[in-house]
PDB file of N, CA and C in Angstrom:
ATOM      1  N   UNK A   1       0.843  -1.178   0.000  1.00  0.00           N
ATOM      2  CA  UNK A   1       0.000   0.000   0.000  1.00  0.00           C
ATOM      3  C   UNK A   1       0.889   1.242   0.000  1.00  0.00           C
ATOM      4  N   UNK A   2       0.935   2.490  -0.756  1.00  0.00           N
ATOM      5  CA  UNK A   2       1.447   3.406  -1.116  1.00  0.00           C
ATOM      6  C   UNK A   2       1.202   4.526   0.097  1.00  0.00           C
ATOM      7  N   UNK A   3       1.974   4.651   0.809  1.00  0.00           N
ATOM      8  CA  UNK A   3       2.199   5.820   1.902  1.00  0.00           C
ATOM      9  C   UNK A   3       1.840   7.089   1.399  1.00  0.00           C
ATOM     10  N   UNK A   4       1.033   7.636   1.591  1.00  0.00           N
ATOM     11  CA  UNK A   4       0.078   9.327   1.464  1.00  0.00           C
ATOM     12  C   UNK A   4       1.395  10.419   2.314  1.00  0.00           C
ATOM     13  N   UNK A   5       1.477  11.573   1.286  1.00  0.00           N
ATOM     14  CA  UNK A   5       2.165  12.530   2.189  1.00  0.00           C
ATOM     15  C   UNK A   5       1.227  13.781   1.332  1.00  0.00           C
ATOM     16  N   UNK A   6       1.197  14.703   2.464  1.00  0.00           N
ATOM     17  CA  UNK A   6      -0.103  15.912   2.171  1.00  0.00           C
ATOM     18  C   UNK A   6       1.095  17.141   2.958  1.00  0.00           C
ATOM     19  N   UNK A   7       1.015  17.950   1.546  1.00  0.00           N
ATOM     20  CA  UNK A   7       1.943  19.480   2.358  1.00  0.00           C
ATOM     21  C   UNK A   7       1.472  20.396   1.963  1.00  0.00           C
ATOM     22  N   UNK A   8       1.431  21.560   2.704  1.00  0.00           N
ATOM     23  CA  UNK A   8       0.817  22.816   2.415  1.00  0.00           C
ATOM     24  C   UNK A   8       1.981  24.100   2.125  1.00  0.00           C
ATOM     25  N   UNK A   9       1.807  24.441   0.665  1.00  0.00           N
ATOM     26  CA  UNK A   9       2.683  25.237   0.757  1.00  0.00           C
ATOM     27  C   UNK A   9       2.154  27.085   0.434  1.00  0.00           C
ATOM     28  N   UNK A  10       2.447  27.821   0.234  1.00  0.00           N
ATOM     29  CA  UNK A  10       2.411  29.230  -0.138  1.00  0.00           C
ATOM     30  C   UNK A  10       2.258  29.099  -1.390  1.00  0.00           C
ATOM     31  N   UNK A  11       1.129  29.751  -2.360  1.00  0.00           N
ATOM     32  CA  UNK A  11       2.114  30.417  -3.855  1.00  0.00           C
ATOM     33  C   UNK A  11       2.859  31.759  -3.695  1.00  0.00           C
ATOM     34  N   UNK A  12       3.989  31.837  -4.091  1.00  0.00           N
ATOM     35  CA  UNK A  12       4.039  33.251  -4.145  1.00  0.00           C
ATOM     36  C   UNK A  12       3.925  33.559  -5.289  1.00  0.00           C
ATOM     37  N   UNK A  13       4.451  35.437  -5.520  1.00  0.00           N
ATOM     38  CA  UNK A  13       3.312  36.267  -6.880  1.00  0.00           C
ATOM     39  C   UNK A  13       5.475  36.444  -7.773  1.00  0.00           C
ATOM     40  N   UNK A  14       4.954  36.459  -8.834  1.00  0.00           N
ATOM     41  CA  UNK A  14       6.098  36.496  -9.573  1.00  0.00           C
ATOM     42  C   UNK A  14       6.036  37.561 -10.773  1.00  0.00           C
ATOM     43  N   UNK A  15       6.441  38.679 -10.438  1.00  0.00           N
ATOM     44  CA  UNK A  15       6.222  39.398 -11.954  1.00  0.00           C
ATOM     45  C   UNK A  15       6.740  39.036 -12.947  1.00  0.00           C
ATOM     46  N   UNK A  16       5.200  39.128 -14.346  1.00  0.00           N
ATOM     47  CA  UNK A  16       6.092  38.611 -15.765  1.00  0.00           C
ATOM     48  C   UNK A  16       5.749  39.424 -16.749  1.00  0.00           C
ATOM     49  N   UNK A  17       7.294  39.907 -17.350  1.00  0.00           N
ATOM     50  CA  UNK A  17       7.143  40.961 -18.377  1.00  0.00           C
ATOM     51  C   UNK A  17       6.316  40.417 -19.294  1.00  0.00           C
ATOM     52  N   UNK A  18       5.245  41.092 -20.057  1.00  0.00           N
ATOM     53  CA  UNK A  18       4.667  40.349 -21.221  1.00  0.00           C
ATOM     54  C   UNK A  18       5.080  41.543 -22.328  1.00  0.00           C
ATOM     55  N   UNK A  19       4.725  40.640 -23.645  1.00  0.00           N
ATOM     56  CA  UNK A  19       5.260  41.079 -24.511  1.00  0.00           C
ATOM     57  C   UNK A  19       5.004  42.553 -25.114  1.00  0.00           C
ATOM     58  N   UNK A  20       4.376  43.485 -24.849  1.00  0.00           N
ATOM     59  CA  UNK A  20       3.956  44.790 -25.288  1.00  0.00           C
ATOM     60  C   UNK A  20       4.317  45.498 -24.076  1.00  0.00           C
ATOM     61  N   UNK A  21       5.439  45.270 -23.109  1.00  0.00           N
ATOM     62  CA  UNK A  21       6.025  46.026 -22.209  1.00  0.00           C
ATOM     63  C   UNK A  21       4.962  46.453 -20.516  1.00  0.00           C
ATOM     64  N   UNK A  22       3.959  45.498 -20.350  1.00  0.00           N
ATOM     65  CA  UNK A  22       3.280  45.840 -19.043  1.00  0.00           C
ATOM     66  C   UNK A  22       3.907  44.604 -18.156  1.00  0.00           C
ATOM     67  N   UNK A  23       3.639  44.747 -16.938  1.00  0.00           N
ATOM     68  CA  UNK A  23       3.990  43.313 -16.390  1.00  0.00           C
ATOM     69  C   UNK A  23       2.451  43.203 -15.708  1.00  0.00           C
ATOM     70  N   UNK A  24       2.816  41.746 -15.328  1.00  0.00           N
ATOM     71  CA  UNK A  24       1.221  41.384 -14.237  1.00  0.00           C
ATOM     72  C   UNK A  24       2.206  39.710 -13.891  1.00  0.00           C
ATOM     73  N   UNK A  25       1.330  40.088 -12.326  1.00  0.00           N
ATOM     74  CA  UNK A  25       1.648  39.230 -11.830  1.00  0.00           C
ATOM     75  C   UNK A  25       0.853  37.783 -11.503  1.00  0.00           C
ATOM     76  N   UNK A  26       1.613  36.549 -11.388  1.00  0.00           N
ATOM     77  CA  UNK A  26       1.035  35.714 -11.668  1.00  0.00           C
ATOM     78  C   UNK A  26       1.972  34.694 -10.600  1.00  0.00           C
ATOM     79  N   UNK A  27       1.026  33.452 -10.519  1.00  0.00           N
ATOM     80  CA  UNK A  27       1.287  32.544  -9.419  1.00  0.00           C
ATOM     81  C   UNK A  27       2.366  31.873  -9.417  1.00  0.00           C
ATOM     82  N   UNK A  28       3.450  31.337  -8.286  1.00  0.00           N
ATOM     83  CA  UNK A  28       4.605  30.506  -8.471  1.00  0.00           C
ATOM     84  C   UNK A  28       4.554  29.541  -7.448  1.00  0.00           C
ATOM     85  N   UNK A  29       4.537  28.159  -7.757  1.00  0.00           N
ATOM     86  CA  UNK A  29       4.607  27.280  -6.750  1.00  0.00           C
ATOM     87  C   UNK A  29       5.867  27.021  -6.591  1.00  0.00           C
ATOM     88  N   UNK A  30       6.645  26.708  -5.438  1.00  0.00           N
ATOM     89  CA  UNK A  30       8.099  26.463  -5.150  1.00  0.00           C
ATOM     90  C   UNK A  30       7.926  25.182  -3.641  1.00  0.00           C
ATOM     91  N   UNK A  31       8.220  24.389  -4.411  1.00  0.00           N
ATOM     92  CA  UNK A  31       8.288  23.064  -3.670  1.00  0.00           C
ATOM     93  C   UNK A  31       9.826  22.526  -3.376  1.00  0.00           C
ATOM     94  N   UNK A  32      10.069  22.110  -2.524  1.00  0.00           N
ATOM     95  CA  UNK A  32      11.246  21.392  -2.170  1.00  0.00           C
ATOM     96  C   UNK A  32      11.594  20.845  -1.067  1.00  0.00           C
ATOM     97  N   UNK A  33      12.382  19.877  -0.901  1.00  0.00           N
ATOM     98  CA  UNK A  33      12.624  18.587   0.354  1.00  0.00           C
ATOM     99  C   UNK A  33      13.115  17.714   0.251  1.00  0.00           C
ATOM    100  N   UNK A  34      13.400  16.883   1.043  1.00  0.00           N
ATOM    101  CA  UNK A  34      13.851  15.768   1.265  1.00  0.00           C
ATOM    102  C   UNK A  34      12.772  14.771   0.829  1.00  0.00           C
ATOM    103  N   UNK A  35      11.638  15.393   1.431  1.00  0.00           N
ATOM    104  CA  UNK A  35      10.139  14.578   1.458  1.00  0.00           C
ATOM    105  C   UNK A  35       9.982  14.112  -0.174  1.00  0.00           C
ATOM    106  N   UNK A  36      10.541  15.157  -1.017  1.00  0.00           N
ATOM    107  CA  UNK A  36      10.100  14.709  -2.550  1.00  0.00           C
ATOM    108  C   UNK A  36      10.908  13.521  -2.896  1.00  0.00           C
ATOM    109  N   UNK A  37      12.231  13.520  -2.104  1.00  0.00           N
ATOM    110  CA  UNK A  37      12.648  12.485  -3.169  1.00  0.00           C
ATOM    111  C   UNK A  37      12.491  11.545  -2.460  1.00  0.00           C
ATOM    112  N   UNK A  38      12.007  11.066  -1.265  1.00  0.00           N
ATOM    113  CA  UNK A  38      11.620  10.105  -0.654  1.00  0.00           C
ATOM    114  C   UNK A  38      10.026   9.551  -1.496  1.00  0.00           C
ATOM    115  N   UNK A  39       9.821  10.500  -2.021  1.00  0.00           N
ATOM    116  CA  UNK A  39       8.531   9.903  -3.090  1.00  0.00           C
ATOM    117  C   UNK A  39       8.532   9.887  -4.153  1.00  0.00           C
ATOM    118  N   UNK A  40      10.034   9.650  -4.766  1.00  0.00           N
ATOM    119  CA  UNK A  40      10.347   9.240  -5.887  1.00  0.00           C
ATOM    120  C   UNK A  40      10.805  10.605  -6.864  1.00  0.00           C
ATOM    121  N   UNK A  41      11.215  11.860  -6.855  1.00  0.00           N
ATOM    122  CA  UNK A  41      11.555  13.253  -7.303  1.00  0.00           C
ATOM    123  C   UNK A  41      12.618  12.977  -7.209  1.00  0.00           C
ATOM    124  N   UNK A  42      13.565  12.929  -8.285  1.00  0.00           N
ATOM    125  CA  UNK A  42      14.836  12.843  -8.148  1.00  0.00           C
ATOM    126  C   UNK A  42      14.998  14.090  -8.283  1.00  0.00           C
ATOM    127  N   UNK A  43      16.729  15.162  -7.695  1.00  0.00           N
ATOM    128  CA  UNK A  43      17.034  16.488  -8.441  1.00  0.00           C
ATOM    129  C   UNK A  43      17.315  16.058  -9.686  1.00  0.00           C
ATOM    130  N   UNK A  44      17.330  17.084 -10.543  1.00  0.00           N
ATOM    131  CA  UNK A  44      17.524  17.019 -12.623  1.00  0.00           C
ATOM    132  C   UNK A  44      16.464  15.920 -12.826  1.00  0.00           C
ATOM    133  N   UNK A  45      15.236  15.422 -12.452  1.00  0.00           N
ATOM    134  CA  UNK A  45      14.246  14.764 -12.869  1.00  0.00           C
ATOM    135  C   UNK A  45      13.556  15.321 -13.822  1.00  0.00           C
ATOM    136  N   UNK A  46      12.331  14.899 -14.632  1.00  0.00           N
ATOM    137  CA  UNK A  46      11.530  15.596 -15.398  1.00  0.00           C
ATOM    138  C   UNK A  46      10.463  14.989 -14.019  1.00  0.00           C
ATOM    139  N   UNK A  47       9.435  15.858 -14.694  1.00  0.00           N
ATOM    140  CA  UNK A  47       7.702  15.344 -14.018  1.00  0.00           C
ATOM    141  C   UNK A  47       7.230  15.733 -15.301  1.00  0.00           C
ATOM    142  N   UNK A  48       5.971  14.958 -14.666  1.00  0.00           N
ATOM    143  CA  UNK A  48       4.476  15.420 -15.887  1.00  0.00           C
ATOM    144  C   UNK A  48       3.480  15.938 -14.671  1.00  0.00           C
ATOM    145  N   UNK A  49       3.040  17.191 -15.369  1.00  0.00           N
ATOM    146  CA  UNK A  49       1.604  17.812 -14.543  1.00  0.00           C
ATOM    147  C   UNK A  49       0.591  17.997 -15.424  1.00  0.00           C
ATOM    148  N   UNK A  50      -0.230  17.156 -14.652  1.00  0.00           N
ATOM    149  CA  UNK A  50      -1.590  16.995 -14.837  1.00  0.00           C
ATOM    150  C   UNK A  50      -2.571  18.078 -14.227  1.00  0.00           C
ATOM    151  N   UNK A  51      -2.811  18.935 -15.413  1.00  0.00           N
ATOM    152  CA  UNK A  51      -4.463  20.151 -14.676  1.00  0.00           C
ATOM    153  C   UNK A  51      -5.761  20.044 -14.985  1.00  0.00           C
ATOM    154  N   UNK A  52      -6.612  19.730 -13.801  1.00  0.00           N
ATOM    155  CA  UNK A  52      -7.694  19.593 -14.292  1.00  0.00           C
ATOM    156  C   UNK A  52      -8.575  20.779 -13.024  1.00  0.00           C
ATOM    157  N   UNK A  53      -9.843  20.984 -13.274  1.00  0.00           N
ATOM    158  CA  UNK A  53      -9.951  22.157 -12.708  1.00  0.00           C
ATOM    159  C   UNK A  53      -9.497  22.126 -10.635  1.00  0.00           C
ATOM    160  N   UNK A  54      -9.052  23.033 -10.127  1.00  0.00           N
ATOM    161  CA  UNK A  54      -8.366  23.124  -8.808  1.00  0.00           C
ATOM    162  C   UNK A  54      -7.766  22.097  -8.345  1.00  0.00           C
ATOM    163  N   UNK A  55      -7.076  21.413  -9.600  1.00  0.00           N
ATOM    164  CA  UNK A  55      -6.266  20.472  -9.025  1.00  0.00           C
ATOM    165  C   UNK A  55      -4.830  19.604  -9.921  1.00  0.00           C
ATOM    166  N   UNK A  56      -3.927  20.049  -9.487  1.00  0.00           N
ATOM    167  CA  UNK A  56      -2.710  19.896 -10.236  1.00  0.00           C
ATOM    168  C   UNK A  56      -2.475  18.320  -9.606  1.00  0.00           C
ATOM    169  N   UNK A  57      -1.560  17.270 -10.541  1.00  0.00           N
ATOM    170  CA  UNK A  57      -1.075  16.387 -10.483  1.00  0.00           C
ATOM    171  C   UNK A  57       0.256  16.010 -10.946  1.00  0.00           C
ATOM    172  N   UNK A  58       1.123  15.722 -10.232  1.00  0.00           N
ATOM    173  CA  UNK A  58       2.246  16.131 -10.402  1.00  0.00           C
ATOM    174  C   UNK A  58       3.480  14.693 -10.129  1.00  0.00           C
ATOM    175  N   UNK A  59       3.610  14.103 -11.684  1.00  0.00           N
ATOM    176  CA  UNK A  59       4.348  12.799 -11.094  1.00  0.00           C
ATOM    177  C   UNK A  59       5.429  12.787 -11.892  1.00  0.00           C
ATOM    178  N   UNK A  60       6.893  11.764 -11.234  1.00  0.00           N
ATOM    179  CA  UNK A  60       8.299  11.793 -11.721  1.00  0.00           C
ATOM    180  C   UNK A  60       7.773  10.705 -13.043  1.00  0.00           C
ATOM    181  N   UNK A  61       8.543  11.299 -13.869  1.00  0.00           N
ATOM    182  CA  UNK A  61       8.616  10.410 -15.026  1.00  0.00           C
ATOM    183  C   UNK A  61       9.736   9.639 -15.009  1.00  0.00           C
ATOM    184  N   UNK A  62       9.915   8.459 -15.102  1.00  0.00           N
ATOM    185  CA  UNK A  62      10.571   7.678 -14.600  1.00  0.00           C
ATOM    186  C   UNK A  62      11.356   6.251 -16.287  1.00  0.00           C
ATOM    187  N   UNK A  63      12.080   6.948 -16.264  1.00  0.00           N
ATOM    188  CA  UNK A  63      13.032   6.483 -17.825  1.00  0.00           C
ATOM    189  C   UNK A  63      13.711   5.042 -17.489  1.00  0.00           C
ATOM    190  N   UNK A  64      12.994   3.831 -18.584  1.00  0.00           N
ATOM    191  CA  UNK A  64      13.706   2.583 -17.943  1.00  0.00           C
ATOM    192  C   UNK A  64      15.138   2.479 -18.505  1.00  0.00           C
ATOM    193  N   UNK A  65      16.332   2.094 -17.547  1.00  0.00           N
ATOM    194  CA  UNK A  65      17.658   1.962 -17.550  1.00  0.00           C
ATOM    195  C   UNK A  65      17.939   1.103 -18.541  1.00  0.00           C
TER     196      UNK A  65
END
């Protein structure tokens, strides 16, 4: 059976120049831990995220050796 881990993090706001010179700001998730790679996140990993409405899914893609 697959061990559940649940974390709560902040978004913070990130300004982004857009292309006709205004900025607006927009959401940044910043995740990091030990906890990730204990659930399989290697560092230099890829993921795939999955959006469907209020809810992101977020798994290591995992390349066979």
């Amino acid at each position: 059976m697959k061990k559940q881990s649940s974390r709560k993090v902040k978004l913070q706001s990130k300004h982004r120049q857009l292309a006709w010179g205004d900025q607006k700001i927009v959401p940044e998730l910043r995740v990091n831990g030990i906890w990730l790679e204990q659930h399989g996140f290697k560092p230099g990993g890829q993921v795939e995220i999955t959006v469907t409405q209020n809810e992101l899914i977020i798994k290591p893609i995992v390349h066979g050796d």
